[in-house]
N, C-alpha and C. Protein backbone atom coordinates (compact mmCIF):
# COMPACT_ATOMS: atom_id res chain seq x y z
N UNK A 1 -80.13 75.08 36.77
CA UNK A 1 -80.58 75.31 38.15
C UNK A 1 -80.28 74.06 38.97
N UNK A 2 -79.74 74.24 40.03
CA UNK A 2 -79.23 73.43 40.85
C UNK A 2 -80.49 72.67 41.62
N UNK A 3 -80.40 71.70 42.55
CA UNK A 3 -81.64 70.75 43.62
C UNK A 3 -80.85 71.17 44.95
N UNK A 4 -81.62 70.46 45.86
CA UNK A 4 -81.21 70.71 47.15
C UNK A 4 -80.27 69.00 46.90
N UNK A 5 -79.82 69.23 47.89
CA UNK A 5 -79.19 67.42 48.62
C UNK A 5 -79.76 66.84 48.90
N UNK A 6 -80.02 65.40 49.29
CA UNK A 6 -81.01 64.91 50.09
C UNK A 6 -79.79 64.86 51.14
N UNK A 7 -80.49 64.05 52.68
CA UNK A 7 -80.10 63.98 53.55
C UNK A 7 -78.62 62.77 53.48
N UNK A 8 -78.22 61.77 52.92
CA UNK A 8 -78.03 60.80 52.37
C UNK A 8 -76.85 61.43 51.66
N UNK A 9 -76.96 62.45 50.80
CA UNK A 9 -75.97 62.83 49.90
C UNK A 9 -75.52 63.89 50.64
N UNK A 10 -75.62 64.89 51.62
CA UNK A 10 -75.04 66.15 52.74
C UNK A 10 -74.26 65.14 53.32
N UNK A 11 -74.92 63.64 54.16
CA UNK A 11 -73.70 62.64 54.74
C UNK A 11 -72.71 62.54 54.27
N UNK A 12 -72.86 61.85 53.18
CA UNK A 12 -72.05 61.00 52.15
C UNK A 12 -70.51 62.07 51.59
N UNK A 13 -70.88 63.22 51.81
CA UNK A 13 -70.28 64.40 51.13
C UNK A 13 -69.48 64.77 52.08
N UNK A 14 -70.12 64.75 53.85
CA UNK A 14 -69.38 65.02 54.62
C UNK A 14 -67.95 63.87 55.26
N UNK A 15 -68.85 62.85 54.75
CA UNK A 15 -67.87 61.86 55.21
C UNK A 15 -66.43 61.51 54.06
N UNK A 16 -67.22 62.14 52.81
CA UNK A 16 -66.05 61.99 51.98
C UNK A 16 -64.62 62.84 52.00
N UNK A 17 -65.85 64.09 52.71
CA UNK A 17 -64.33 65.54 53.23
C UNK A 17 -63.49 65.25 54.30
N UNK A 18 -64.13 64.42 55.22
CA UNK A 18 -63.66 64.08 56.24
C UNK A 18 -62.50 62.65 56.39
N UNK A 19 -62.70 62.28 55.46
CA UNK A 19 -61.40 61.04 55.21
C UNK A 19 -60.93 61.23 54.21
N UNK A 20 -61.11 62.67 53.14
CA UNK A 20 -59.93 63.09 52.43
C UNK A 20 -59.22 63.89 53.31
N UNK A 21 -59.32 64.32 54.09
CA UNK A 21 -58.85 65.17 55.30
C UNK A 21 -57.55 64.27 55.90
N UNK A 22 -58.33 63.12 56.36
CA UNK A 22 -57.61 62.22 57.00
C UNK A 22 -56.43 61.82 56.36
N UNK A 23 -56.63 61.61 54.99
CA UNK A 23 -55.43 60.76 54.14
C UNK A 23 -54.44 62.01 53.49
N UNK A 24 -55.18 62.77 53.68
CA UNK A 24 -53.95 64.10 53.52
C UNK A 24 -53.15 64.42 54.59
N UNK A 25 -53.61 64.16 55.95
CA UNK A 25 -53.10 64.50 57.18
C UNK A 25 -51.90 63.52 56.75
N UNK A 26 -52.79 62.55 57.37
CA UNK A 26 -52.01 60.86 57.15
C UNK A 26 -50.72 61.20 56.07
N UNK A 27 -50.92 61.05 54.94
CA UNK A 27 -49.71 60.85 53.85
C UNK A 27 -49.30 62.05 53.04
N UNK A 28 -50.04 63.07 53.01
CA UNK A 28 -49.57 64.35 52.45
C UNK A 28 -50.52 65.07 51.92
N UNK A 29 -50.21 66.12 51.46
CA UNK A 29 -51.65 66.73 50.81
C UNK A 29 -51.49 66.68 49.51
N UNK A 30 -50.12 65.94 48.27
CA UNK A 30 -49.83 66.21 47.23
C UNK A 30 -50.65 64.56 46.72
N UNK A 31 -51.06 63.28 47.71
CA UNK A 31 -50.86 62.11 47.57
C UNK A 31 -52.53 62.07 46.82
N UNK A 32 -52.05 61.00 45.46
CA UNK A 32 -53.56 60.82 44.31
C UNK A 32 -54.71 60.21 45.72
N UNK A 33 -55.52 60.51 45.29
CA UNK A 33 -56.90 59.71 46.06
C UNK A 33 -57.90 59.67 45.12
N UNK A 34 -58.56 58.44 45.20
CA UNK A 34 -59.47 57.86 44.40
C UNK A 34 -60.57 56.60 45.28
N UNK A 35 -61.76 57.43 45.11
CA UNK A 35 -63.03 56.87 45.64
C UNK A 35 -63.52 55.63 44.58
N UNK A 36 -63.98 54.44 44.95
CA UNK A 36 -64.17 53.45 44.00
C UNK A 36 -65.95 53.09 44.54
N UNK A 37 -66.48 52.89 44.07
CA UNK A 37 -67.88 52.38 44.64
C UNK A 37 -67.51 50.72 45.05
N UNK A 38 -68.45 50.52 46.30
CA UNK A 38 -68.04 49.35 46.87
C UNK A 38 -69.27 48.33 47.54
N UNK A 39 -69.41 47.13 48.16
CA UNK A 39 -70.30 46.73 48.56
C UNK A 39 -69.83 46.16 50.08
N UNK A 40 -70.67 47.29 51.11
CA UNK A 40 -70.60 46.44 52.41
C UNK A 40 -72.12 46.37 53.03
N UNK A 41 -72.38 45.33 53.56
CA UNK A 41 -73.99 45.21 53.92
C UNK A 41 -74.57 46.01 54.88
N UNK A 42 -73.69 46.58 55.35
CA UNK A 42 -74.62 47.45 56.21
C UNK A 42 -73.96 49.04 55.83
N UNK A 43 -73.84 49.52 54.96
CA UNK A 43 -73.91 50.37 53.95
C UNK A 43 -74.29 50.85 53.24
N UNK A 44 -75.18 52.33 52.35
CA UNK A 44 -75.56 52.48 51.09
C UNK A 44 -76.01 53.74 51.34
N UNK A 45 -75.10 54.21 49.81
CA UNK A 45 -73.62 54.04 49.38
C UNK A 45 -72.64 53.55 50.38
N UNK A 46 -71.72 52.68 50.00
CA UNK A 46 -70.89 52.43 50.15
C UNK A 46 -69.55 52.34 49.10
N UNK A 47 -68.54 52.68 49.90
CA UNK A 47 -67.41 53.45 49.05
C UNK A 47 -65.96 52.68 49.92
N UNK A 48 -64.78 52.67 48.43
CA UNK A 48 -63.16 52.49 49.03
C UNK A 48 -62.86 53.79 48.72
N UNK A 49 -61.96 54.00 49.95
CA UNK A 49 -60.96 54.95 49.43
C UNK A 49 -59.68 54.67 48.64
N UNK A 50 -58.70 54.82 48.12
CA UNK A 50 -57.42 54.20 47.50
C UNK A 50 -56.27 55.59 47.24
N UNK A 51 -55.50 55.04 47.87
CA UNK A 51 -54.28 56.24 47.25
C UNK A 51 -53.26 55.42 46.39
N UNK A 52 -52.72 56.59 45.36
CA UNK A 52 -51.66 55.99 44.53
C UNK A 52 -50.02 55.84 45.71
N UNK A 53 -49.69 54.86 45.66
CA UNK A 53 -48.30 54.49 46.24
C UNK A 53 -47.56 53.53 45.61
N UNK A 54 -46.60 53.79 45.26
CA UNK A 54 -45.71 52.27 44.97
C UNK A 54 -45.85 52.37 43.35
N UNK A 55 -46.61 53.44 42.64
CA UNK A 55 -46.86 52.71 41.28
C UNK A 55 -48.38 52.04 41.08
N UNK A 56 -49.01 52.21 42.13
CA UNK A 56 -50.32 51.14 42.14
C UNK A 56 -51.54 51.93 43.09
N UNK A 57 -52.32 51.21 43.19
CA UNK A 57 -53.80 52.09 43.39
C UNK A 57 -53.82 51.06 45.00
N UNK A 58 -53.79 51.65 46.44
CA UNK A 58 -53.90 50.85 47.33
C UNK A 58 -55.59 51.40 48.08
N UNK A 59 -55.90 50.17 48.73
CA UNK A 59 -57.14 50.47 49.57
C UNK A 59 -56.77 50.59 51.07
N UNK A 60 -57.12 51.56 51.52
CA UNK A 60 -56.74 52.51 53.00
C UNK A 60 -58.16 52.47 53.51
N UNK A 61 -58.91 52.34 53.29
CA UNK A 61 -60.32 52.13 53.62
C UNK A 61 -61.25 52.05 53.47
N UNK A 62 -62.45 51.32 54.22
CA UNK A 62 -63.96 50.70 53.81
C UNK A 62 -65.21 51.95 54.34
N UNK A 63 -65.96 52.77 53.57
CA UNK A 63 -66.79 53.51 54.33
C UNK A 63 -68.22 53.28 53.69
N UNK A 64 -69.11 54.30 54.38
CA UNK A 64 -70.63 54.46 53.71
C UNK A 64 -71.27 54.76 54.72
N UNK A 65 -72.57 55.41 54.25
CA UNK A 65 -73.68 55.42 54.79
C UNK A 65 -74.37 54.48 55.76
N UNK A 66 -74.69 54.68 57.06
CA UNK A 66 -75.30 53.21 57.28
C UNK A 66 -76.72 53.40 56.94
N UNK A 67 -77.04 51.73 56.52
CA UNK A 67 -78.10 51.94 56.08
C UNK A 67 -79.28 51.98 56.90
N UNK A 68 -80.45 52.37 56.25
CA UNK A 68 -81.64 52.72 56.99
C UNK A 68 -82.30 51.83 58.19
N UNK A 69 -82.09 50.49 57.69
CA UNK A 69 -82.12 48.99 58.61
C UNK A 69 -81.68 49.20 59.59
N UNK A 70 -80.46 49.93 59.17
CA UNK A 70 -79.48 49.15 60.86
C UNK A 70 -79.83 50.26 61.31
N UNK A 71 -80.02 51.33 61.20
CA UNK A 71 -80.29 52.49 61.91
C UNK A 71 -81.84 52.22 62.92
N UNK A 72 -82.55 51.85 62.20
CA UNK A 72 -84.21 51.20 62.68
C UNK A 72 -83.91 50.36 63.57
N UNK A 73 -82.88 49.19 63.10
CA UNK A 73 -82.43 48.43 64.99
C UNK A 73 -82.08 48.83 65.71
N UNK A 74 -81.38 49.94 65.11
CA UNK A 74 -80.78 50.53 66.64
C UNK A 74 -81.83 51.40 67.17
N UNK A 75 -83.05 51.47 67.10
CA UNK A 75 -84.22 52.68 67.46
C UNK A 75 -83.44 54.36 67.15
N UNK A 76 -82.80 53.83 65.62
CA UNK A 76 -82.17 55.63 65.48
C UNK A 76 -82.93 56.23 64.06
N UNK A 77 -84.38 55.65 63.94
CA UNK A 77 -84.55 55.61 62.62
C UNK A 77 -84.76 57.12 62.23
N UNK A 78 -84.76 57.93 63.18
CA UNK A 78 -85.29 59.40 62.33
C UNK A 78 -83.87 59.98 61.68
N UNK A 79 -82.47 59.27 62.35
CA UNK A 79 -81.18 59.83 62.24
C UNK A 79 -80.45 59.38 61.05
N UNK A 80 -79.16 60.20 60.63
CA UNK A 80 -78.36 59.44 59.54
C UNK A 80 -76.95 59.37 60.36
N UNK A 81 -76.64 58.10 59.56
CA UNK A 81 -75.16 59.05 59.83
C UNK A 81 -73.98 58.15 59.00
N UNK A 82 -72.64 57.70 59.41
CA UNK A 82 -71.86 57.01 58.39
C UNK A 82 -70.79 56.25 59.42
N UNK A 83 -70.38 55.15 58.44
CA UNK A 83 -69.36 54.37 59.35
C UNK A 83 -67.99 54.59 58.18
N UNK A 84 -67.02 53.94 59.20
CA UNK A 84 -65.87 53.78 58.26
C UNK A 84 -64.62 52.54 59.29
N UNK A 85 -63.83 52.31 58.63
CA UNK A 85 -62.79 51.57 58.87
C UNK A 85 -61.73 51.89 58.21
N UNK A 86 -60.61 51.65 59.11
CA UNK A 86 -59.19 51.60 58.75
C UNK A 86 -57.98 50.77 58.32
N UNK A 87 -57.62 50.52 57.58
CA UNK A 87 -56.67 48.72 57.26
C UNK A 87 -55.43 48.99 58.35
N UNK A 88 -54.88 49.34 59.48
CA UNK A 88 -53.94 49.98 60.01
C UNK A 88 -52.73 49.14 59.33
N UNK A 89 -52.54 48.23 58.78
CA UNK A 89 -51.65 47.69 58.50
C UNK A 89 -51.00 48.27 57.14
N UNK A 90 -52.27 48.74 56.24
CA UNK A 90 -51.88 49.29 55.16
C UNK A 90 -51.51 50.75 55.67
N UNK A 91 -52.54 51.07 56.16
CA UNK A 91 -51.85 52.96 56.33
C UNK A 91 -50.51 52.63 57.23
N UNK A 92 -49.52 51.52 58.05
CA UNK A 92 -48.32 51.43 58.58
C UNK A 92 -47.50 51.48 57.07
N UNK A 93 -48.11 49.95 56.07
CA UNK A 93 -46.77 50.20 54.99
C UNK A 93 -46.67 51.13 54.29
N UNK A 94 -47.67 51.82 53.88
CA UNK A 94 -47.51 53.61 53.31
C UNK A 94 -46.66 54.74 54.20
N UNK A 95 -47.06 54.28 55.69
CA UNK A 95 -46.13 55.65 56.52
C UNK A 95 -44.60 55.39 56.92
N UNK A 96 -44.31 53.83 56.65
CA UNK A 96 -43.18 53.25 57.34
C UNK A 96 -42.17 52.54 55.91
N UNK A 97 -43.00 53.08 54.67
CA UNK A 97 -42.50 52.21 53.68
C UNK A 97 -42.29 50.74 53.61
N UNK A 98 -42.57 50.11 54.26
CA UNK A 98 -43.02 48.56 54.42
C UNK A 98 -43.54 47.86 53.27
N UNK A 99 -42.57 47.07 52.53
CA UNK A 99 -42.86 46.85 50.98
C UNK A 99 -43.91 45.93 50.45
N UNK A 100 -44.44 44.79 51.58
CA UNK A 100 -44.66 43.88 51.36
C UNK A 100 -45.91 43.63 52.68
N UNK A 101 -46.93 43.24 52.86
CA UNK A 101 -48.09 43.28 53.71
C UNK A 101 -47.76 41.68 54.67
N UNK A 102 -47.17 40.97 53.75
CA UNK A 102 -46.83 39.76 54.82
C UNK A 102 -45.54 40.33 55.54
N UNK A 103 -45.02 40.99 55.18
CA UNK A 103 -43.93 40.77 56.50
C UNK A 103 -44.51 41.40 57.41
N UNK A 104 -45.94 41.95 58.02
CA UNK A 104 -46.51 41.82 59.22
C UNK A 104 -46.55 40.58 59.97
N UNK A 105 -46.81 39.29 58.92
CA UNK A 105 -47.10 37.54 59.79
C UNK A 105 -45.55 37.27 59.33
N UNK A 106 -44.22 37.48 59.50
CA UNK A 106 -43.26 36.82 59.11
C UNK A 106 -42.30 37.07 60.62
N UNK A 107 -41.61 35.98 60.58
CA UNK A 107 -40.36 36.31 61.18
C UNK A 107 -39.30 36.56 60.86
C-alpha cells in the first residue's frame, strides 16, 4: 500500500520533470541523465543534474527545494516552492560541441 507525498516530495518531483524536460528539449530526448544528491545552503533536497557527453558524466545544473528559512524571510512561510540554475557555458559546449570550458577565457 502506497502513502500520500508530502508537500516537499510533489515539489521536488515536479521540479525534477521539469528540468528533465528541459535537458531533453535542450540536447535530445535519447541523451543519459543522472540526478546526484548535492549540497547548496539554501536548499533541501538539493540535487545536480548531469548528462552523459564526451564519454563522461557533465553537470548542467544546481537545483532544490528552497528551504523552509529562506522561505520564512521572505514572509512566504505557508508556501513551497524550488530554485534552480544553469552553467550556460556548459549547456553552450554540449550544444556547440566546444571541447574544452577554457576556451570561453582564451584568445
Amino acid at each position: 500500500i502506497g502513502r500520500e507525498m508530502t508537500p516537499t516530495e510533489v515539489v521536488l518531483h515536479d521540479l525534477k520533470y521539469t528540468l528533465e524536460s528541459l535537458a531533453y528539449a535542450l540536447f535530445g530526448k535519447d541523451v543519459p541523465l543522472r540526478w546526484v544528491d548535492a549540497y547548496f545552503p539554501f536548499t533541501s533536497p538539493s540535487l545536480e543534474l548531469e548528462i552523459y557527453y564526451q564519454d563522461m558524466w557533465l553537470e548542467v545544473l544546481g537545483c532544490g527545494v528552497i528551504h523552509p528559512k529562506v522561505m520564512e524571510i521572505g514572509k512566504r512561510e505557508k508556501e513551497i516552492g524550488y530554485a534552480f540554475g544553469l552553467g550556460l557555458e556548459r549547456l553552450a559546449m554540449v550544444l556547440f560541441s566546444i571541447p574544452d570550458i577554457r576556451l570561453f577565457w582564451t584568445e
